[in-house]
C-alpha atoms as a PDB file:
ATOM      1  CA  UNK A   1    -140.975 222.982  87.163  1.00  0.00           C
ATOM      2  CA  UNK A   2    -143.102 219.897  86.534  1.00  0.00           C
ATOM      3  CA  UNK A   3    -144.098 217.507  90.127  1.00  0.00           C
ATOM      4  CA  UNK A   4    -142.064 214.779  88.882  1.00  0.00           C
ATOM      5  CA  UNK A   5    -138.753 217.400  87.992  1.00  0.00           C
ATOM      6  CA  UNK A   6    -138.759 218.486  91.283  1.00  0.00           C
ATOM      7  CA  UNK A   7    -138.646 214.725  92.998  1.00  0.00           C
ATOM      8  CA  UNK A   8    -136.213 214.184  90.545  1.00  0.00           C
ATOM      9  CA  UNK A   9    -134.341 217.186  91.509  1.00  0.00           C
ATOM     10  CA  UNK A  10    -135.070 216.208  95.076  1.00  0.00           C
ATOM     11  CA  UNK A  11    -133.981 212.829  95.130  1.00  0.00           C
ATOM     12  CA  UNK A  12    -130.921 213.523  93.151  1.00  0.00           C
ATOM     13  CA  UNK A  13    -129.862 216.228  95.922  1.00  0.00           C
ATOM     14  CA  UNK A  14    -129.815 213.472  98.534  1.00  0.00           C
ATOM     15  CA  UNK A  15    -128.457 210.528  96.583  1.00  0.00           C
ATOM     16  CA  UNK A  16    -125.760 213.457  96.490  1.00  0.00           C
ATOM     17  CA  UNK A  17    -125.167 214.144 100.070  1.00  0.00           C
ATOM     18  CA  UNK A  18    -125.874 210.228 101.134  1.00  0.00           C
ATOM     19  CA  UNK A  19    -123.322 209.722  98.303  1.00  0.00           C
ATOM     20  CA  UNK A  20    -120.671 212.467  99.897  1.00  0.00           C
ATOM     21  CA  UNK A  21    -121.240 211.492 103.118  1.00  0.00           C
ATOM     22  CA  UNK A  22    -120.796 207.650 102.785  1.00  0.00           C
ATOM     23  CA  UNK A  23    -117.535 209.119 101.010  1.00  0.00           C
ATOM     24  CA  UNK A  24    -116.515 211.055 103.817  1.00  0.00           C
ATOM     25  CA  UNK A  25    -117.376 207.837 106.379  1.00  0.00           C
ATOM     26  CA  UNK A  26    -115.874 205.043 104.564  1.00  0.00           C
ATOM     27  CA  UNK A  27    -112.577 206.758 103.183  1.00  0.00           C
ATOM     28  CA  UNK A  28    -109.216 205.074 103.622  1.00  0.00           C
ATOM     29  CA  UNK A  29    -107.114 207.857 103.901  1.00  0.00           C
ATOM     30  CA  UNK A  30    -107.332 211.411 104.955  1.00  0.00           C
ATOM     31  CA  UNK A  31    -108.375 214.566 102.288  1.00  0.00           C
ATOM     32  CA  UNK A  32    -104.651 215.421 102.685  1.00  0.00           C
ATOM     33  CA  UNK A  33    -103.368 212.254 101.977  1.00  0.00           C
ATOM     34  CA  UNK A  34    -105.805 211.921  99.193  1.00  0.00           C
ATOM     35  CA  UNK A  35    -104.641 214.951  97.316  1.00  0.00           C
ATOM     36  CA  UNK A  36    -100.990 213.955  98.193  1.00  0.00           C
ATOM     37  CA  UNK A  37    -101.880 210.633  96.076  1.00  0.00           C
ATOM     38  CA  UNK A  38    -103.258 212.774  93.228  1.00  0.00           C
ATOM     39  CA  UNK A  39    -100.640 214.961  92.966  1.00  0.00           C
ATOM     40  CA  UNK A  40     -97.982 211.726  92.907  1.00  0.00           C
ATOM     41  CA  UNK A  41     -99.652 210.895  90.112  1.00  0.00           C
ATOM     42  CA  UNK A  42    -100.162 213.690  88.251  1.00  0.00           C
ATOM     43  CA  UNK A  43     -96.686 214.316  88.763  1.00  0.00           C
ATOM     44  CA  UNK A  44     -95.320 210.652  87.853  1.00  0.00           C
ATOM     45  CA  UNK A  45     -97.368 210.868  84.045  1.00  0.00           C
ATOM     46  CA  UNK A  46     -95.486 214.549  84.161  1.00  0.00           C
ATOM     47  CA  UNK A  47     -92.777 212.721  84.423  1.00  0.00           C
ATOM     48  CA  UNK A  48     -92.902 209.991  81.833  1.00  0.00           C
ATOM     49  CA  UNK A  49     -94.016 212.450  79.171  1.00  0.00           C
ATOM     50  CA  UNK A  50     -91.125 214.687  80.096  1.00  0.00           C
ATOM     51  CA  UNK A  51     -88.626 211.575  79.297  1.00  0.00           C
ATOM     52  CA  UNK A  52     -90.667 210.218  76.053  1.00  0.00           C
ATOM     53  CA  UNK A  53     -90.094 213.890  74.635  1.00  0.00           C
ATOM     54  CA  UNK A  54     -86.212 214.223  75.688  1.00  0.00           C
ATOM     55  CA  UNK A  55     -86.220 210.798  73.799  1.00  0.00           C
ATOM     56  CA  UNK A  56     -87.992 212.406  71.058  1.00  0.00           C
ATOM     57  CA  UNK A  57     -85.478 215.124  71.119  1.00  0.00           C
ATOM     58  CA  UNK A  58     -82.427 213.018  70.760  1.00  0.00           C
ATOM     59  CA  UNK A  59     -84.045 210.962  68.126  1.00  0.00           C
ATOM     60  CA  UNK A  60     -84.939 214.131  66.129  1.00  0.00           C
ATOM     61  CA  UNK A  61     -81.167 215.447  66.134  1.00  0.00           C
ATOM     62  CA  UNK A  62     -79.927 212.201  65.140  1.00  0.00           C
ATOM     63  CA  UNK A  63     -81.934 211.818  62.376  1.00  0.00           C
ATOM     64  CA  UNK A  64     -81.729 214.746  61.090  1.00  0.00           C
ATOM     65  CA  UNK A  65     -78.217 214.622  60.993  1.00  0.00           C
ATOM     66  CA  UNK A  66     -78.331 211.706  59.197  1.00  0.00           C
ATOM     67  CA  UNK A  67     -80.958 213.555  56.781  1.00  0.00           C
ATOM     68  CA  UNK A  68     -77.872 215.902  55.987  1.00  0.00           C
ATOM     69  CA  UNK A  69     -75.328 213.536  55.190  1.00  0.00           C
ATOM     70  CA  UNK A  70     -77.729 211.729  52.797  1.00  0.00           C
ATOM     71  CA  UNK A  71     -79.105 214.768  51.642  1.00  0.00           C
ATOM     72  CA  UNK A  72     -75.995 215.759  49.802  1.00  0.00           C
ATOM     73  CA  UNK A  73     -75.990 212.265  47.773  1.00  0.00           C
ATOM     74  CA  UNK A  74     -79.283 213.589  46.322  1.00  0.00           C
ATOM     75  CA  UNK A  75     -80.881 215.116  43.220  1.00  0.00           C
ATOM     76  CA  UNK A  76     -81.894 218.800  43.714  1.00  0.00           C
ATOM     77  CA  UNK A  77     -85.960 217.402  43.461  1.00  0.00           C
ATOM     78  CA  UNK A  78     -84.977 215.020  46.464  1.00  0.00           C
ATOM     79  CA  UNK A  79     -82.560 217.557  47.749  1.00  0.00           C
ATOM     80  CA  UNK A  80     -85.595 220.345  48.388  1.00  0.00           C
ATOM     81  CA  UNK A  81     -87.963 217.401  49.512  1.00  0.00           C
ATOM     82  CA  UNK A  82     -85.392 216.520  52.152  1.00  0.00           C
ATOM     83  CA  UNK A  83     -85.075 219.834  53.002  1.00  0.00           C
ATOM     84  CA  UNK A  84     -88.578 220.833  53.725  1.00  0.00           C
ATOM     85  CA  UNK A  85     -88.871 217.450  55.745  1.00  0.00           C
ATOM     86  CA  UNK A  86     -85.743 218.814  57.999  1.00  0.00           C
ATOM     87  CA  UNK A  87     -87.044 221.913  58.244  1.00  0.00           C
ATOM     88  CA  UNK A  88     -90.225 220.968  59.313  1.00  0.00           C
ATOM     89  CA  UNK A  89     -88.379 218.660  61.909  1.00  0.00           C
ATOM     90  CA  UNK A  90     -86.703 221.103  63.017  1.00  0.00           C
ATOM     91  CA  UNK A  91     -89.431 223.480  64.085  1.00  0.00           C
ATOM     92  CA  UNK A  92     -91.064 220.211  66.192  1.00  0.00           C
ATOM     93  CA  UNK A  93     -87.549 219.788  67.927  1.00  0.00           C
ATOM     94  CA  UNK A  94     -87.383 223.560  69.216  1.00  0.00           C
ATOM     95  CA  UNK A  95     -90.759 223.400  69.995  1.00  0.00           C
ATOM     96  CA  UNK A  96     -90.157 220.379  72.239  1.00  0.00           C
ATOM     97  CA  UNK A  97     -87.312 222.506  73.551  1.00  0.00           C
ATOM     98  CA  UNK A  98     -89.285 225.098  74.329  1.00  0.00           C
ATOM     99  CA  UNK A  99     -91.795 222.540  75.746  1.00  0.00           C
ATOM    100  CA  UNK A 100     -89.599 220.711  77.971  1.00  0.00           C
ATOM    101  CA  UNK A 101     -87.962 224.045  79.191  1.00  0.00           C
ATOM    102  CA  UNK A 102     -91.607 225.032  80.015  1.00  0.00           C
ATOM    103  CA  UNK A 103     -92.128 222.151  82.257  1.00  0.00           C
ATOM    104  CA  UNK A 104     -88.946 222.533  84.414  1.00  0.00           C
ATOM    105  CA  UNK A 105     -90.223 226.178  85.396  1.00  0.00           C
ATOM    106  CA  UNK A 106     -94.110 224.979  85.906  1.00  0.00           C
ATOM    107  CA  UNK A 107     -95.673 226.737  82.898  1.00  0.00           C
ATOM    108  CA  UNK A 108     -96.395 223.480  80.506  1.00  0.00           C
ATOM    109  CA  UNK A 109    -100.216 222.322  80.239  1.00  0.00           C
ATOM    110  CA  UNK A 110    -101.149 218.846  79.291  1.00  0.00           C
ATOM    111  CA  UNK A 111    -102.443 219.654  75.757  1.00  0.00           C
ATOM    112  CA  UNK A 112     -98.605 221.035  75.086  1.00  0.00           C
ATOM    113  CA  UNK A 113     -96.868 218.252  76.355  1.00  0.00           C
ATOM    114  CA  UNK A 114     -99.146 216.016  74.363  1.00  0.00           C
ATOM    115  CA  UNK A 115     -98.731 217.944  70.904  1.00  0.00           C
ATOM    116  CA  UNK A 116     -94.974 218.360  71.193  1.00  0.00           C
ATOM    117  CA  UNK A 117     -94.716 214.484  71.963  1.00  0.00           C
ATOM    118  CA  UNK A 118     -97.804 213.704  69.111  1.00  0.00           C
ATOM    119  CA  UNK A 119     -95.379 216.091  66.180  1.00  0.00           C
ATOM    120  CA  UNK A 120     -92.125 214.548  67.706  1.00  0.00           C
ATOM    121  CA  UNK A 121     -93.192 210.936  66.784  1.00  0.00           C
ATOM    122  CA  UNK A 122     -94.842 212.345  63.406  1.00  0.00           C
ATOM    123  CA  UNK A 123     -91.648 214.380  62.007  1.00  0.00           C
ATOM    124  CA  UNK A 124     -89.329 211.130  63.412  1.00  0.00           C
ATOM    125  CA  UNK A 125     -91.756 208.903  61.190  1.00  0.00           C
ATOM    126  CA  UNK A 126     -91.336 210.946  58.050  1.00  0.00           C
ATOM    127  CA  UNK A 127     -87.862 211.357  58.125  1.00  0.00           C
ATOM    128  CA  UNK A 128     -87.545 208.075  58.465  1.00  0.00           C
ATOM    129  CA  UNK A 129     -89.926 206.751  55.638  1.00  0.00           C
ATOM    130  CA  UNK A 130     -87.684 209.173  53.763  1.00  0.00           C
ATOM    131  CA  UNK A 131     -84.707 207.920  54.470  1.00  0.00           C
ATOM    132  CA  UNK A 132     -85.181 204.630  53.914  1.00  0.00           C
ATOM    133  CA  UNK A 133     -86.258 205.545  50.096  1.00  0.00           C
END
């Protein structure tokens, strides 16, 4: 390691500690607190995502009730390109089932939560642009 690295390295080790230590000196609440705030949070946007995909899920059956009513007014072409729609809707509204159930026993990461609500909106959206055709 080159002389200048290692002041680098050096000075970038203390900026740390003054850094953690000016932390530890100036902070409002206690570590405990702290984490109790974070986990609020977390636990709040939890929360909201949980609701925004139950919304999701009611919007999904309604629609694609709706889909079958109109889909037996149709040609067999738009018939089959109904029916691939709904099927495809369906799939997104179990797996937001399956999501949602995940999150009441614990088990449901971020990245789920935020495909099942991302393919909720989608399928609703298509459906919809269908429908209105």
């Amino acid at each position: 390691m080159g002389k200048n690295a290692k002041r680098f390295a050096a000075g970038a080790a203390i900026a740390g500690v003054a850094g953690y230590l000016a932390g530890l000196l100036t902070a409002p609440k206690s570590g405990k607190e702290t984490r109790d705030d974070i986990k609020d949070v977390a636990s709040r946007g939890v929360s909201e995502a949980e609701k925004d995909l139950k919304a999701l899920h009611t919007e999904l059956s309604k629609l694609l009730d709706e889909a079958k009513t109109q889909g037996e007014k149709l040609t067999d072409k738009a018939q089959k390109e109904l029916g691939d729609l709904v099927e495809k809707a369906k799939d997104t509204k179990e797996k937001a089932r399956e999501v949602l159930s995940a999150i009441h026993e614990g088990d449901a990461e971020d990245k789920e939560l935020s495909k099942a609500i991302k393919d909720a909106n989608d399928a609703i959206d298509h459906i919809k642009k269908y429908l209105k055709k």
